[in-house]
N, C-alpha and C. Protein backbone atom coordinates (compact mmCIF):
# COMPACT_ATOMS: atom_id res chain seq x y z
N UNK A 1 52.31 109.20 177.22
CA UNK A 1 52.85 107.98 176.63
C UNK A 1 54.11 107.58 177.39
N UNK A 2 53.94 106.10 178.03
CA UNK A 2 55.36 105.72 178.63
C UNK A 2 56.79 105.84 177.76
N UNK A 3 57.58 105.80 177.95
CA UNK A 3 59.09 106.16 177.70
C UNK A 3 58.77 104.25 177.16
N UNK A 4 59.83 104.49 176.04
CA UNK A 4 59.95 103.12 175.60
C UNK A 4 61.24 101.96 176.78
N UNK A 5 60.71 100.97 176.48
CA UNK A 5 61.92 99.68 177.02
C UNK A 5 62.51 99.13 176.36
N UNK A 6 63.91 98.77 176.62
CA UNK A 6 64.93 98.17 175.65
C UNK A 6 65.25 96.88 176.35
N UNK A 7 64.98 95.75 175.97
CA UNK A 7 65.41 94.60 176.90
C UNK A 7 66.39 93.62 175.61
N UNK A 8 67.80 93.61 176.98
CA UNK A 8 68.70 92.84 175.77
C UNK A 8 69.26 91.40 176.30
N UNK A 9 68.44 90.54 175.59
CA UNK A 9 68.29 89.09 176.53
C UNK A 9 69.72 88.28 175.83
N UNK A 10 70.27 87.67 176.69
CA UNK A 10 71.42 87.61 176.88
C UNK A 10 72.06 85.60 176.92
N UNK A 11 72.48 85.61 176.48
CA UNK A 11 73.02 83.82 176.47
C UNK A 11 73.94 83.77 177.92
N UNK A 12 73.48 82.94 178.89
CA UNK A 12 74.74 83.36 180.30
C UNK A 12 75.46 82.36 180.32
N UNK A 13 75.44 80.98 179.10
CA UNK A 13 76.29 80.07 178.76
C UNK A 13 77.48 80.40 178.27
N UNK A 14 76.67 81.31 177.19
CA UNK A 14 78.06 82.23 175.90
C UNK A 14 78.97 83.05 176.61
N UNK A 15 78.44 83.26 177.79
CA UNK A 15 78.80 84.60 178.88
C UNK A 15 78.95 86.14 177.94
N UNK A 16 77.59 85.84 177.67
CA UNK A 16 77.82 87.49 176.46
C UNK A 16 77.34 88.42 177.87
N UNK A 17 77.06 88.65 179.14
CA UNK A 17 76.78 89.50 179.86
C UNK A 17 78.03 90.86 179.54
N UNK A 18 79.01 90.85 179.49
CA UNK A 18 79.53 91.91 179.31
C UNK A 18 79.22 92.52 178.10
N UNK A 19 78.84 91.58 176.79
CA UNK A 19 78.96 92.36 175.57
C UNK A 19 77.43 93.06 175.90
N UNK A 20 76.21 92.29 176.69
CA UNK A 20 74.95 93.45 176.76
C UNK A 20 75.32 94.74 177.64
N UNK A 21 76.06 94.31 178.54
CA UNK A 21 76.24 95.77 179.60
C UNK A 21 76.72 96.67 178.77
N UNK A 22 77.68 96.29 177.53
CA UNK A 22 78.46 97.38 177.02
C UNK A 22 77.19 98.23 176.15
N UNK A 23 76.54 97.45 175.30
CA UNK A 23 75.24 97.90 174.58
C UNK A 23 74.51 98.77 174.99
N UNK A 24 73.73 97.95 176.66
CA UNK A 24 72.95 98.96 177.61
C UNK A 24 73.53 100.30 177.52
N UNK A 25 75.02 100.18 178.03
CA UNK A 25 75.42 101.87 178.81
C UNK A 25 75.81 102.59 177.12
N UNK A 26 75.63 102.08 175.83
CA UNK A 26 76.01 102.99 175.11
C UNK A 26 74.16 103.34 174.56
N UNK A 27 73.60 102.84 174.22
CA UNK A 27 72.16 102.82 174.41
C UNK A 27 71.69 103.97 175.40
N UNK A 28 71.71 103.78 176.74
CA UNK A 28 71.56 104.68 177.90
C UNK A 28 72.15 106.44 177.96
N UNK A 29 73.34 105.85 177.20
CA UNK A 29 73.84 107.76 176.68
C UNK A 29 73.42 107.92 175.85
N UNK A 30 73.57 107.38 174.51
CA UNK A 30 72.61 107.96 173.55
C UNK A 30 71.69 108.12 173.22
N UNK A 31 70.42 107.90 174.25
CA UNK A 31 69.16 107.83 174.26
C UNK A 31 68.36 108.44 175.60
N UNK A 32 69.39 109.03 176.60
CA UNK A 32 69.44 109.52 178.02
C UNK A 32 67.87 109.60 178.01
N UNK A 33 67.12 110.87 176.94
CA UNK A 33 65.93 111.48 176.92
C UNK A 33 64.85 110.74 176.50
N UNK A 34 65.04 109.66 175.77
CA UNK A 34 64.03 109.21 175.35
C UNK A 34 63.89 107.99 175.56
N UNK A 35 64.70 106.97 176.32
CA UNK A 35 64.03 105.89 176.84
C UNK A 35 63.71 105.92 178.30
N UNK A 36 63.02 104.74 178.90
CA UNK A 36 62.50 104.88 179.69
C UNK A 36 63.50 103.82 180.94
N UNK A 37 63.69 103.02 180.63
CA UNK A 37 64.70 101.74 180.79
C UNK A 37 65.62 100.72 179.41
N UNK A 38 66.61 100.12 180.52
CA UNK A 38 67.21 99.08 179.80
C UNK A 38 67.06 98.15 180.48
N UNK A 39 66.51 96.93 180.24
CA UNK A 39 66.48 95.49 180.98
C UNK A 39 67.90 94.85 179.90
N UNK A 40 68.71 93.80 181.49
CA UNK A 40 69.44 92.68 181.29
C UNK A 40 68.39 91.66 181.46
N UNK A 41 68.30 90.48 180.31
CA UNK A 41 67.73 89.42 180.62
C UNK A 41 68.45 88.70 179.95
N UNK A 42 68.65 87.62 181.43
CA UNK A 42 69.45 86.32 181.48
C UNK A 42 68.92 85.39 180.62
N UNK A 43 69.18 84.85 179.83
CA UNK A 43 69.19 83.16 178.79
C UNK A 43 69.68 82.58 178.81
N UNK A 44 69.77 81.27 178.03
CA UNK A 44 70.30 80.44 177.79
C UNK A 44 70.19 80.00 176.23
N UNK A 45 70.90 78.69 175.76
CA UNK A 45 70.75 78.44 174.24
C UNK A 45 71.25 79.26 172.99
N UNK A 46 71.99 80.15 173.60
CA UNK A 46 72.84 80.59 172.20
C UNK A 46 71.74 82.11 171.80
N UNK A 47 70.73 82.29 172.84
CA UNK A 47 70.42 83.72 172.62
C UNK A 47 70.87 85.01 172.74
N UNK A 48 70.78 85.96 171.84
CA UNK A 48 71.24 87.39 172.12
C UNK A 48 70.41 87.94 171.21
N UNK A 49 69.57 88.94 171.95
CA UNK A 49 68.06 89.83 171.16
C UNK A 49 68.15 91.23 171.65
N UNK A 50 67.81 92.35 171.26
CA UNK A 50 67.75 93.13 171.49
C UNK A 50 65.95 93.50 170.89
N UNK A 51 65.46 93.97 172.45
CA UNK A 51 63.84 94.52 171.86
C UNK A 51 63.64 95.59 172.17
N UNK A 52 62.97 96.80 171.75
CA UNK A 52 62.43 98.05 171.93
C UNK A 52 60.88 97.77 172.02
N UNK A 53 60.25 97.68 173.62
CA UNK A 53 59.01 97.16 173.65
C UNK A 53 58.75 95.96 172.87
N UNK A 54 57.56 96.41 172.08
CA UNK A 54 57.58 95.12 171.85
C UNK A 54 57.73 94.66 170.35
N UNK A 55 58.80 95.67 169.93
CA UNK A 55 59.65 95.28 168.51
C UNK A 55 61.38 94.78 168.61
N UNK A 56 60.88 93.35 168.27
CA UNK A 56 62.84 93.10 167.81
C UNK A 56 63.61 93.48 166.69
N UNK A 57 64.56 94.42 167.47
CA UNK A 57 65.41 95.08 166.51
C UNK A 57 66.84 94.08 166.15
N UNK A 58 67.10 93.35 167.19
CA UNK A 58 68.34 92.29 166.34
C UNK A 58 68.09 91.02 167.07
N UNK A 59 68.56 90.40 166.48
CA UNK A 59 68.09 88.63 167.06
C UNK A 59 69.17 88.10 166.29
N UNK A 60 70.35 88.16 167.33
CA UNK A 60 71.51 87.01 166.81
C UNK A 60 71.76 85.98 165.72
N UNK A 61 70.61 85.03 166.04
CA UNK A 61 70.21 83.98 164.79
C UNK A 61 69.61 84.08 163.53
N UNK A 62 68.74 85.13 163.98
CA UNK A 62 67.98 85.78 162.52
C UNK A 62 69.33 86.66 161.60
N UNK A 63 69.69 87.28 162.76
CA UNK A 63 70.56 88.71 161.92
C UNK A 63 71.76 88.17 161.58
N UNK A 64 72.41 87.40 162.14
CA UNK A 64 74.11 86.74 161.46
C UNK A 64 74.89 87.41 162.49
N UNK A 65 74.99 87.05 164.10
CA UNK A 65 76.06 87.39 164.70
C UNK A 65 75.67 88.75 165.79
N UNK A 66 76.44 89.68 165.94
CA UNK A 66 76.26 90.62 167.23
C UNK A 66 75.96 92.34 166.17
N UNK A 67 75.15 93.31 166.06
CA UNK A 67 75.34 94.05 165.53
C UNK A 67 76.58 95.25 165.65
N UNK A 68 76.30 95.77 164.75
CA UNK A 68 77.79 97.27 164.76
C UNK A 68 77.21 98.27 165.93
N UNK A 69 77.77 99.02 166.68
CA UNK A 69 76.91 99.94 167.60
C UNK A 69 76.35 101.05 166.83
N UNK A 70 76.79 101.22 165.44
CA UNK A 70 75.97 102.62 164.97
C UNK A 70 74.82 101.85 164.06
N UNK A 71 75.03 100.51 163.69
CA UNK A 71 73.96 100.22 163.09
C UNK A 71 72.64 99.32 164.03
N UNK A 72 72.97 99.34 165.34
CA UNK A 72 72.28 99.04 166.36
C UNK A 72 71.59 100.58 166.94
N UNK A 73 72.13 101.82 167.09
CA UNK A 73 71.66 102.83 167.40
C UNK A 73 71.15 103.13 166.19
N UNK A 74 71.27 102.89 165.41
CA UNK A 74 70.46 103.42 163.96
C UNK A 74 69.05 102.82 164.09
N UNK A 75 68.94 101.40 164.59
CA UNK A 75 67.92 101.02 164.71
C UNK A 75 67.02 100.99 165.95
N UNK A 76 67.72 101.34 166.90
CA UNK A 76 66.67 101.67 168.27
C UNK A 76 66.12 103.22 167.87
N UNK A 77 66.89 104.48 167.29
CA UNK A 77 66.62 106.07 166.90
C UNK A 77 65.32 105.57 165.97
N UNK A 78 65.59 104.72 164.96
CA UNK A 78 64.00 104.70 164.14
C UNK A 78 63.09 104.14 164.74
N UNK A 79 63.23 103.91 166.02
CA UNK A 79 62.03 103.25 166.82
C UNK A 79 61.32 104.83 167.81
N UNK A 80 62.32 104.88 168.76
CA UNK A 80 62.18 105.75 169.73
C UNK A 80 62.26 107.62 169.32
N UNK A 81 63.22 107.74 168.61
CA UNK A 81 63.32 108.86 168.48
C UNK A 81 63.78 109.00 166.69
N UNK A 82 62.96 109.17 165.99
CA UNK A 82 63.21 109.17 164.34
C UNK A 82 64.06 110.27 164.03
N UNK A 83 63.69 111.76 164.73
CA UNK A 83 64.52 112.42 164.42
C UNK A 83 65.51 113.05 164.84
N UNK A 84 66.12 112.21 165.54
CA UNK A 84 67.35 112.46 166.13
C UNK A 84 68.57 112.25 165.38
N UNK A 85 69.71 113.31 165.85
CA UNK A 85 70.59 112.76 165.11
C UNK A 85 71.70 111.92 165.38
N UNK A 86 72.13 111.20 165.44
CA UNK A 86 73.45 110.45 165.75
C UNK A 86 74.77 110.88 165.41
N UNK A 87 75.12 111.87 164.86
CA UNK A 87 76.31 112.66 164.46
C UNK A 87 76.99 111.93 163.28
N UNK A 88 78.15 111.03 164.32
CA UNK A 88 78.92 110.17 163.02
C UNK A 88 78.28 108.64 162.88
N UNK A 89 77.42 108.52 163.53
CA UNK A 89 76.74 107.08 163.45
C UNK A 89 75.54 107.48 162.29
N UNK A 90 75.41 108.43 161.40
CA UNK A 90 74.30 108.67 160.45
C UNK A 90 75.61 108.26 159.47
N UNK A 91 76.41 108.43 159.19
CA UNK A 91 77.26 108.71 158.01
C UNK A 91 77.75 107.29 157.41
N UNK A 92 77.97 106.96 156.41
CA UNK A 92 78.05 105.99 155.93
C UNK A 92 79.38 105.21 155.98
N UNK A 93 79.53 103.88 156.52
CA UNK A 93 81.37 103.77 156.27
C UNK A 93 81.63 103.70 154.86
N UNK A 94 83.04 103.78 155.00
CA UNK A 94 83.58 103.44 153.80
C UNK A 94 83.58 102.41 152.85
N UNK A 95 83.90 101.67 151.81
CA UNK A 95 83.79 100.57 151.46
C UNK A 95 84.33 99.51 151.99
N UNK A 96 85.78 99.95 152.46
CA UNK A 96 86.53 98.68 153.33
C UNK A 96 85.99 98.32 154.88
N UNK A 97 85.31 99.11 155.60
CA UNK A 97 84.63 98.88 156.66
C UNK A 97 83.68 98.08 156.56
N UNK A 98 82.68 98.41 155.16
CA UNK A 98 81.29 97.27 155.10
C UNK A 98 81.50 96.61 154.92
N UNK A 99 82.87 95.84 154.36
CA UNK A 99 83.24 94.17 154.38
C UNK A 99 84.12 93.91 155.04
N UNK A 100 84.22 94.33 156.43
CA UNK A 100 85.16 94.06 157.19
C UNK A 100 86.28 94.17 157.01
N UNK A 101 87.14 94.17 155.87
CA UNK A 101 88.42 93.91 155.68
C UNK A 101 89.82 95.07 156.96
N UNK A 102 88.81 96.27 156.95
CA UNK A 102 89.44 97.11 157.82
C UNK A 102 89.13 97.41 159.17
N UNK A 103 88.55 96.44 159.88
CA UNK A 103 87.74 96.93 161.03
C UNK A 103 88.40 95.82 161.70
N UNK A 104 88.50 96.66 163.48
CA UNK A 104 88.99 95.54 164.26
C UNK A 104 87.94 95.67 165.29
N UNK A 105 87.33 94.60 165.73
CA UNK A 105 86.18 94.45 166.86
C UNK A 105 86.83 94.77 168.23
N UNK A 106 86.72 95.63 169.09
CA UNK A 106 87.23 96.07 170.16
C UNK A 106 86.13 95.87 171.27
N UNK A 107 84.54 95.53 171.24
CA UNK A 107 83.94 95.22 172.05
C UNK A 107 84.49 94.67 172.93
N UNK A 108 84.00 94.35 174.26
CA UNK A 108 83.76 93.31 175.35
C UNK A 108 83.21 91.91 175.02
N UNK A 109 84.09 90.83 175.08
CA UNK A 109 83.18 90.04 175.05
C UNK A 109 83.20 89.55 173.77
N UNK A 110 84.05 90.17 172.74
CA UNK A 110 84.05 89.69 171.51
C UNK A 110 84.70 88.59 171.01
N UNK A 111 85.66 88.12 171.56
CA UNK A 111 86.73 87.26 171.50
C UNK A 111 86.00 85.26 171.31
């Protein structure tokens, strides 16, 4: 069975290219063993998708915005590798984290 593909198609208007590179290379470590590739794909129109073959796991417009990285690895692990563990990305935040009130976005690209 081929190694799965992650392709994270990208708005090059929005210039989100840095916020996918950051995705790819955290994707790429935490998944070293079990994927097969990461595709950058260039867009246009206000897209940003993330697919595992040929399931979409986030879609900007559908989902409300850019996902969290543990709740983005939460959802590529139930694709590719179910029983893996993610350490502190399994654990639940706190209450002030799930409504933002305490969280500061430090991504690339977030601004």
């Amino acid at each position: 069975m081929p190694s799965p593909r992650i392709a994270i198609t990208f708005c090059t208007q929005c210039r989100w290219m840095l916020r996918a590179q950051w995705y790819a290379g955290e994707l790429l470590q935490t998944f070293e063993g079990e994927i097969g590739e990461v595709a950058l794909v260039p867009a246009t129109g206000g897209t940003f998708r993330i697919d595992v073959d040929d399931e979409q796991v986030w879609n900007r417009k559908r989902d409300g915005g850019f996902p969290e990285i543990t709740e983005l690895k939460r959802a590529v692990r139930d694709l590719v590798a179910p029983g893996k563990s993610l350490g502190h990305a399994d654990r639940v935040a706190p209450a002030d984290d799930q409504h933002g009130s305490a969280h500061t976005d430090r991504r690339p690209g977030s601004g």
